[in-house]
N, C-alpha and C. Protein backbone atom coordinates (compact mmCIF):
# COMPACT_ATOMS: atom_id res chain seq x y z
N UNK A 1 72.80 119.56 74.31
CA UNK A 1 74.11 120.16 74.23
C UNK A 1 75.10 119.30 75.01
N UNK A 2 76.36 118.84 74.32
CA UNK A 2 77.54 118.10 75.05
C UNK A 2 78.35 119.16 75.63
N UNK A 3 78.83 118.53 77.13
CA UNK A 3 79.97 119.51 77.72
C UNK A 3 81.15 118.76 77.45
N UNK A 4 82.61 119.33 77.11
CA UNK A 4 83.60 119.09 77.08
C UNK A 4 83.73 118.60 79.24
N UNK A 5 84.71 117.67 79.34
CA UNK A 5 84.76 117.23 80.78
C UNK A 5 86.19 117.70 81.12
N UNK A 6 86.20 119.01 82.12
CA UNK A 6 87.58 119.32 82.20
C UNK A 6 88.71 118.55 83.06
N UNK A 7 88.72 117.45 83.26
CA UNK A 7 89.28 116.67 83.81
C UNK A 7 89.96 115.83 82.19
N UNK A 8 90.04 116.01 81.65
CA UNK A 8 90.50 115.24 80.26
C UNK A 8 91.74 116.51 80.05
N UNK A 9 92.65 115.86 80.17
CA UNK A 9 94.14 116.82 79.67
C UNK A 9 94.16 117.61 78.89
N UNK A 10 93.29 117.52 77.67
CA UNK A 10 93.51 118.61 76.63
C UNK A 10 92.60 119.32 77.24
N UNK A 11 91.43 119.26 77.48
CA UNK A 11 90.34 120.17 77.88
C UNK A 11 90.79 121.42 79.10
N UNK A 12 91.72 120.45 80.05
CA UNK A 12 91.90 120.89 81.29
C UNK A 12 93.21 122.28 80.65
N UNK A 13 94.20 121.93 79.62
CA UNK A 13 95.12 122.67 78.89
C UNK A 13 94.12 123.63 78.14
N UNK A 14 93.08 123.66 77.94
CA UNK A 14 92.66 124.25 77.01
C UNK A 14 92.17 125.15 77.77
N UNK A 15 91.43 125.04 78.78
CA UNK A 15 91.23 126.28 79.91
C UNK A 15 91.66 126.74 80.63
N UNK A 16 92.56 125.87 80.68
CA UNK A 16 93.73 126.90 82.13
C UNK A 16 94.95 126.99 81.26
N UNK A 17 94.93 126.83 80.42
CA UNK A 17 96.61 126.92 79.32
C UNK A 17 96.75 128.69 79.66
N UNK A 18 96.02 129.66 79.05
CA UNK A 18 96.07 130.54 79.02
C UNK A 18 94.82 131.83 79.78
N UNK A 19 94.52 130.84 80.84
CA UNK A 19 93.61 132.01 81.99
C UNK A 19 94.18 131.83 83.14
N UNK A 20 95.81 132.76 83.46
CA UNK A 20 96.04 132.57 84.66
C UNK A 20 95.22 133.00 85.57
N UNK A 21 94.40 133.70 85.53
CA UNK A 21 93.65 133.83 87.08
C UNK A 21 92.48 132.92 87.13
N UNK A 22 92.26 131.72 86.20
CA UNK A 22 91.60 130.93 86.54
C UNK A 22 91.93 130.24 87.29
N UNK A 23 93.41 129.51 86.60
CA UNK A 23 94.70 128.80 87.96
C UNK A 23 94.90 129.45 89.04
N UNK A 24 94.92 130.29 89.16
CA UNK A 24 95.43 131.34 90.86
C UNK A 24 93.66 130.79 91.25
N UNK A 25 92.62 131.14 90.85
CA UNK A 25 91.75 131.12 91.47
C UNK A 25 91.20 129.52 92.28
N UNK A 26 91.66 128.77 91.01
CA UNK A 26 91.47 127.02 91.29
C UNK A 26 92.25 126.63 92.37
N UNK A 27 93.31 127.02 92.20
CA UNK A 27 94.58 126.81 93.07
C UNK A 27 94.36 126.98 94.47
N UNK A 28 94.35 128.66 94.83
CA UNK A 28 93.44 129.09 96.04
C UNK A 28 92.20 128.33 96.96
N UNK A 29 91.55 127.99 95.54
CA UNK A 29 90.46 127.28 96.34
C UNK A 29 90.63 126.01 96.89
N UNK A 30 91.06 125.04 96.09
CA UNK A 30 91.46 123.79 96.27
C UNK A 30 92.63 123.52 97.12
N UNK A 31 93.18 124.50 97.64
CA UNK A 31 94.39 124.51 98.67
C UNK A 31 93.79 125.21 99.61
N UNK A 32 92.59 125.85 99.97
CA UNK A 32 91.61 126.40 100.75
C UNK A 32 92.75 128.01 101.59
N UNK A 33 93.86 128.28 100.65
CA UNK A 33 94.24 129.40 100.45
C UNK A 33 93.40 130.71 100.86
N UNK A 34 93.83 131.65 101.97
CA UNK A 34 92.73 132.92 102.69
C UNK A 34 93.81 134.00 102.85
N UNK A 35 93.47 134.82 102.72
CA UNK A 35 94.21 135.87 102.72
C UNK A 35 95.68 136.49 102.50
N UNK A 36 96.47 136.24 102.87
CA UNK A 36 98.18 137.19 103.02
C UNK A 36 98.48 135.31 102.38
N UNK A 37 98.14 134.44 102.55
CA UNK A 37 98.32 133.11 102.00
C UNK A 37 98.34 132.85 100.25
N UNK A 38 96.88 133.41 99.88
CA UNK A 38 96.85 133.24 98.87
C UNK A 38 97.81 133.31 97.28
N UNK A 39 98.01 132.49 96.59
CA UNK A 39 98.95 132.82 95.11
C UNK A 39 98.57 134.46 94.85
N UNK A 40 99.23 135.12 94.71
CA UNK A 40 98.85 136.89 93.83
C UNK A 40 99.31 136.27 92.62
N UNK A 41 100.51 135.74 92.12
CA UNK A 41 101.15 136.08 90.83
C UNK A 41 101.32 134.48 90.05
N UNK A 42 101.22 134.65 88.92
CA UNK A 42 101.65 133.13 88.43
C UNK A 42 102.19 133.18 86.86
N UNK A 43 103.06 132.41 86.58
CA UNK A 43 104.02 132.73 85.50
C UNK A 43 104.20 131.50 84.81
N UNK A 44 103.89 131.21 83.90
CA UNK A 44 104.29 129.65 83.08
C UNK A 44 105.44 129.93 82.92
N UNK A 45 106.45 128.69 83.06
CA UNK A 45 107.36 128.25 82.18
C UNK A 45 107.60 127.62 81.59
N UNK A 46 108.65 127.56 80.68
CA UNK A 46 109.11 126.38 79.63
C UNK A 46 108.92 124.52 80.38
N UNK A 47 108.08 124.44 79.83
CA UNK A 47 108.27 122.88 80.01
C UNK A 47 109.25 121.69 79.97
N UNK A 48 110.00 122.12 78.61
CA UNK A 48 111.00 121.42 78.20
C UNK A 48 112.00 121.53 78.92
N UNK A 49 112.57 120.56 79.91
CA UNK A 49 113.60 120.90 80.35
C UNK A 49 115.29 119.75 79.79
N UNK A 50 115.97 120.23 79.39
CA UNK A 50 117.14 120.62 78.83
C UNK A 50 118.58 119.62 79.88
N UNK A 51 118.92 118.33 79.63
CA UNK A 51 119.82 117.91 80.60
C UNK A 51 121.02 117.99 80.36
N UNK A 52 121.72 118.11 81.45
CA UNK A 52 123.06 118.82 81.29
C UNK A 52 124.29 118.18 80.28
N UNK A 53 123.87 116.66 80.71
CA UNK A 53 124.91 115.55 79.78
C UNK A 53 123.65 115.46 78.68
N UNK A 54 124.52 115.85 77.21
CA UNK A 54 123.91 115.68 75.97
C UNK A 54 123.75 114.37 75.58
N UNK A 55 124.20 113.37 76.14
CA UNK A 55 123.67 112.07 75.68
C UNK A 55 122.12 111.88 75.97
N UNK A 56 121.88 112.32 77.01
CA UNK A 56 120.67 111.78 77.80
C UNK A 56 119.39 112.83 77.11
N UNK A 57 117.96 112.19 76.67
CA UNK A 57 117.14 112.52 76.60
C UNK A 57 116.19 113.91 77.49
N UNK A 58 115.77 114.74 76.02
CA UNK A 58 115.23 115.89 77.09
C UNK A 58 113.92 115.50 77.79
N UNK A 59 113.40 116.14 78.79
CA UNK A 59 112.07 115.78 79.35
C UNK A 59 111.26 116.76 79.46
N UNK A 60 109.97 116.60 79.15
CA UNK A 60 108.66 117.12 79.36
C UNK A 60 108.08 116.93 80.82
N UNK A 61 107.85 118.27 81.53
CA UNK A 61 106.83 117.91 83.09
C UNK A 61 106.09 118.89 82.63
N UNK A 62 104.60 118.36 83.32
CA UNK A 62 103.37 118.81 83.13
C UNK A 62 103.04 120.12 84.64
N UNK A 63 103.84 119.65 85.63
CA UNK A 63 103.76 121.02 86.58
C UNK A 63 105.21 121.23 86.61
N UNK A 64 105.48 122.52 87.15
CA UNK A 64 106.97 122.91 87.76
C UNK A 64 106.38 123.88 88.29
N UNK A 65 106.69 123.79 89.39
CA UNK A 65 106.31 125.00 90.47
C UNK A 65 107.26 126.09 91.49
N UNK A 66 107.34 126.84 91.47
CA UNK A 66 108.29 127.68 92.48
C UNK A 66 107.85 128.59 93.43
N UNK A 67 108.47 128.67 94.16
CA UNK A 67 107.71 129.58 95.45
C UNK A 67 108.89 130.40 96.01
């Protein structure tokens, strides 16, 4: 049996695209996150972000984060 390797972008989108409490949980861990610390809530947003002067090209970011 082959494993998909979640370190490959689509793979990594493909499992955390839509299991936020996998991300809260990854997140937590890997930021070694404990108690009153930890992420509770997490919210995707629009990627595409939109620049103010219409000449200039829109851009794609892969994180945006807020706190």
């Amino acid at each position: 049996m082959k494993y998909l390797d979640p370190k490959n972008d689509v793979v990594f989108k493909k499992i955390f695209g839509c299991n936020t409490h996998l991300v809260k949980s990854l997140l937590n861990d890997l930021l070694m996150l404990k108690g009153d610390d930890q992420i509770d809530e997490l919210h995707y947003i629009t990627l595409e972000l939109s620049p103010d002067i219409s000449d200039f090209r829109n851009s794609v970011v892969n994180v945006h984060c807020t706190d």
